[in-house]
C-alpha atoms as a PDB file:
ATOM      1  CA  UNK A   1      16.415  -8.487  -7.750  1.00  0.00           C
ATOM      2  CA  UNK A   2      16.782 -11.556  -6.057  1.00  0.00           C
ATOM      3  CA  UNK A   3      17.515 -11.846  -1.415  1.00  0.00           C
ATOM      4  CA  UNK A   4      20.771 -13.181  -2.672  1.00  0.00           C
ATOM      5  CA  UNK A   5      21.772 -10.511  -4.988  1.00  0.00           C
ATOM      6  CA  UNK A   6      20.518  -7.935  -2.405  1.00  0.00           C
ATOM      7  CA  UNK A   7      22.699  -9.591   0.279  1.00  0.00           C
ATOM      8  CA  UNK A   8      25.833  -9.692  -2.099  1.00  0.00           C
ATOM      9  CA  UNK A   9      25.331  -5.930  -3.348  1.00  0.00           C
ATOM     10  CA  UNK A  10      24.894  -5.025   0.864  1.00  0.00           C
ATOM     11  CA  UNK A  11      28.343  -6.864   1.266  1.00  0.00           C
ATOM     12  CA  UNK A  12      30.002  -3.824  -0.992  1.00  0.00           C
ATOM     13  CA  UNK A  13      29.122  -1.165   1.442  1.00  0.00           C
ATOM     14  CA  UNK A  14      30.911  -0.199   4.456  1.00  0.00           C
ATOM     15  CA  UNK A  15      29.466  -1.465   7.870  1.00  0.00           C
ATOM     16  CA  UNK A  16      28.173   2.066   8.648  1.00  0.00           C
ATOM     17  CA  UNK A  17      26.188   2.547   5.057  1.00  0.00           C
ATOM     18  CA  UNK A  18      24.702  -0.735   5.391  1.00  0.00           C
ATOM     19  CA  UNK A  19      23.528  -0.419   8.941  1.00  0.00           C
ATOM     20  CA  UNK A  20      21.838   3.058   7.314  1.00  0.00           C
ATOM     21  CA  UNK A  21      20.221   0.916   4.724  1.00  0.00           C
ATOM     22  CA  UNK A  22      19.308  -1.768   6.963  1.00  0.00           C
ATOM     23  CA  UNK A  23      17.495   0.688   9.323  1.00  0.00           C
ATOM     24  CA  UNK A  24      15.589   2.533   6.533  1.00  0.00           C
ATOM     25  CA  UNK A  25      14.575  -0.788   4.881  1.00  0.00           C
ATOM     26  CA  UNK A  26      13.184  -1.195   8.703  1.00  0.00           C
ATOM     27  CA  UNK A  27      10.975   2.056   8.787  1.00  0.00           C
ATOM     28  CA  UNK A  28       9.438   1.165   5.386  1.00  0.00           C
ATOM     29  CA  UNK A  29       8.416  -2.376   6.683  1.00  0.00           C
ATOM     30  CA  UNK A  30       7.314  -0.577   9.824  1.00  0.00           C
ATOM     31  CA  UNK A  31       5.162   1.854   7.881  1.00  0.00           C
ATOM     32  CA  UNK A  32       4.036  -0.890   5.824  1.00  0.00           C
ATOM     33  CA  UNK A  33       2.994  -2.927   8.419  1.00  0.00           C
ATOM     34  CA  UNK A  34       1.072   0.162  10.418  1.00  0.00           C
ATOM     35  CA  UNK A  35      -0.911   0.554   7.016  1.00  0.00           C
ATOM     36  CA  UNK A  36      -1.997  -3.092   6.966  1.00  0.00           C
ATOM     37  CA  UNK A  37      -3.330  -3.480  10.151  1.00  0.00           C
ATOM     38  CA  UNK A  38      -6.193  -1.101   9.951  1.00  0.00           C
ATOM     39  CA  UNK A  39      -6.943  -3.269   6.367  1.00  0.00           C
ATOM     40  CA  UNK A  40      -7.237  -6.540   8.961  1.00  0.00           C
ATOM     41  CA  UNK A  41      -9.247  -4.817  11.743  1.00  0.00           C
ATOM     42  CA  UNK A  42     -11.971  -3.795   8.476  1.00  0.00           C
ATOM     43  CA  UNK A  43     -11.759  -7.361   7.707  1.00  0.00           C
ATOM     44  CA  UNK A  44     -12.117  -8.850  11.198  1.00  0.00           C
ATOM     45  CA  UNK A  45     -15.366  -6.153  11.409  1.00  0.00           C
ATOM     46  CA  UNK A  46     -16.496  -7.115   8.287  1.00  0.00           C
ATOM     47  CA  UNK A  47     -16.513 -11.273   9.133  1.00  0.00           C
ATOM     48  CA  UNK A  48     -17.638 -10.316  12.673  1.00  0.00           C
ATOM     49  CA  UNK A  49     -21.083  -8.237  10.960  1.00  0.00           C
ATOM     50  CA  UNK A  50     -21.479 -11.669   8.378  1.00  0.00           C
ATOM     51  CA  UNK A  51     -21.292 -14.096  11.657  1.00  0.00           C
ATOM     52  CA  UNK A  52     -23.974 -11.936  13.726  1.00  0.00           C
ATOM     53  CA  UNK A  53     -26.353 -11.406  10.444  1.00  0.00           C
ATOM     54  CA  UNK A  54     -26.118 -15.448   9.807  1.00  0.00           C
ATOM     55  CA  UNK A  55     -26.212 -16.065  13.466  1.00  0.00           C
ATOM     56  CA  UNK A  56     -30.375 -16.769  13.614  1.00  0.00           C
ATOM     57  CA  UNK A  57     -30.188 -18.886  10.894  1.00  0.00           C
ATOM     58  CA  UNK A  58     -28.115 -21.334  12.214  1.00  0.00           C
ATOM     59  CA  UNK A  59     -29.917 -20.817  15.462  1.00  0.00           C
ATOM     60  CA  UNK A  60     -33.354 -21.954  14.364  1.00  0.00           C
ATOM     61  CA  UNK A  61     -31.738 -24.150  11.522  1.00  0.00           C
ATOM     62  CA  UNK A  62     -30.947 -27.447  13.116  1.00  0.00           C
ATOM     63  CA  UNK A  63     -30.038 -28.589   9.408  1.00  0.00           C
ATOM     64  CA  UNK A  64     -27.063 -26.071   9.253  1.00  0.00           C
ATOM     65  CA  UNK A  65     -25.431 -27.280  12.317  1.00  0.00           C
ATOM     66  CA  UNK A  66     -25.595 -30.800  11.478  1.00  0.00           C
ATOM     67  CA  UNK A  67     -21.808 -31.264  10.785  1.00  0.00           C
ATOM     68  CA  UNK A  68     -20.892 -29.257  13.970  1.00  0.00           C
ATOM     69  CA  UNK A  69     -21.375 -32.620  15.535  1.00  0.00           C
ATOM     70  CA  UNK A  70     -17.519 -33.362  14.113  1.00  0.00           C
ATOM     71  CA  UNK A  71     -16.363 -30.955  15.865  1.00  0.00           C
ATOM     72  CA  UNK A  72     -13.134 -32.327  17.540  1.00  0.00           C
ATOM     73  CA  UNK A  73     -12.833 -35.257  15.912  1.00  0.00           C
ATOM     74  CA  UNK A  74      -9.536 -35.844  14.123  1.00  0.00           C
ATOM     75  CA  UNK A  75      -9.916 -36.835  10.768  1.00  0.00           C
ATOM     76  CA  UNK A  76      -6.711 -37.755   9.865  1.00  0.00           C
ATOM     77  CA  UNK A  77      -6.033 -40.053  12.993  1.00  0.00           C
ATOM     78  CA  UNK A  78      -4.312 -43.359  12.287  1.00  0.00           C
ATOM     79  CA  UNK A  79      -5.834 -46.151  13.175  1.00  0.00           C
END
């Protein structure tokens, strides 16, 4: 079911049932959204961990930073 067709079937319910449906539709995305964040801080943990355990390489590796010298330059400047 299409946002439109949604919309249009919410327009054949009285204000008071589709304020109710509005505000469950609201809890799910709330509960949704509670579920996904501890999936993001495992993630953030996770890149975090793969920074630190790759963080003496590019330390003593002068050859894997040699592009961080283009750091800040715009590329796609006009000119």
């Amino acid at each position: 079911m299409s946002k439109t067709e949604i919309l249009e079937e919410l327009k054949k319910l009285g204000p008071a049932e589709r304020l109710s449906v509005i505000e469950l539709a609201l809890q799910q995305l709330r509960g949704d959204l509670e579920r996904a964040e501890p999936i993001r801080e495992v993630e953030k943990r996770r890149l975090e961990q793969a920074a630190e355990a790759l963080y003496d390489d590019y330390a003593a590796d002068g050859e894997l930073r040699a592009f961080s010298i283009l750091d800040g330059q715009d590329f796609y400047a006009q000119g």
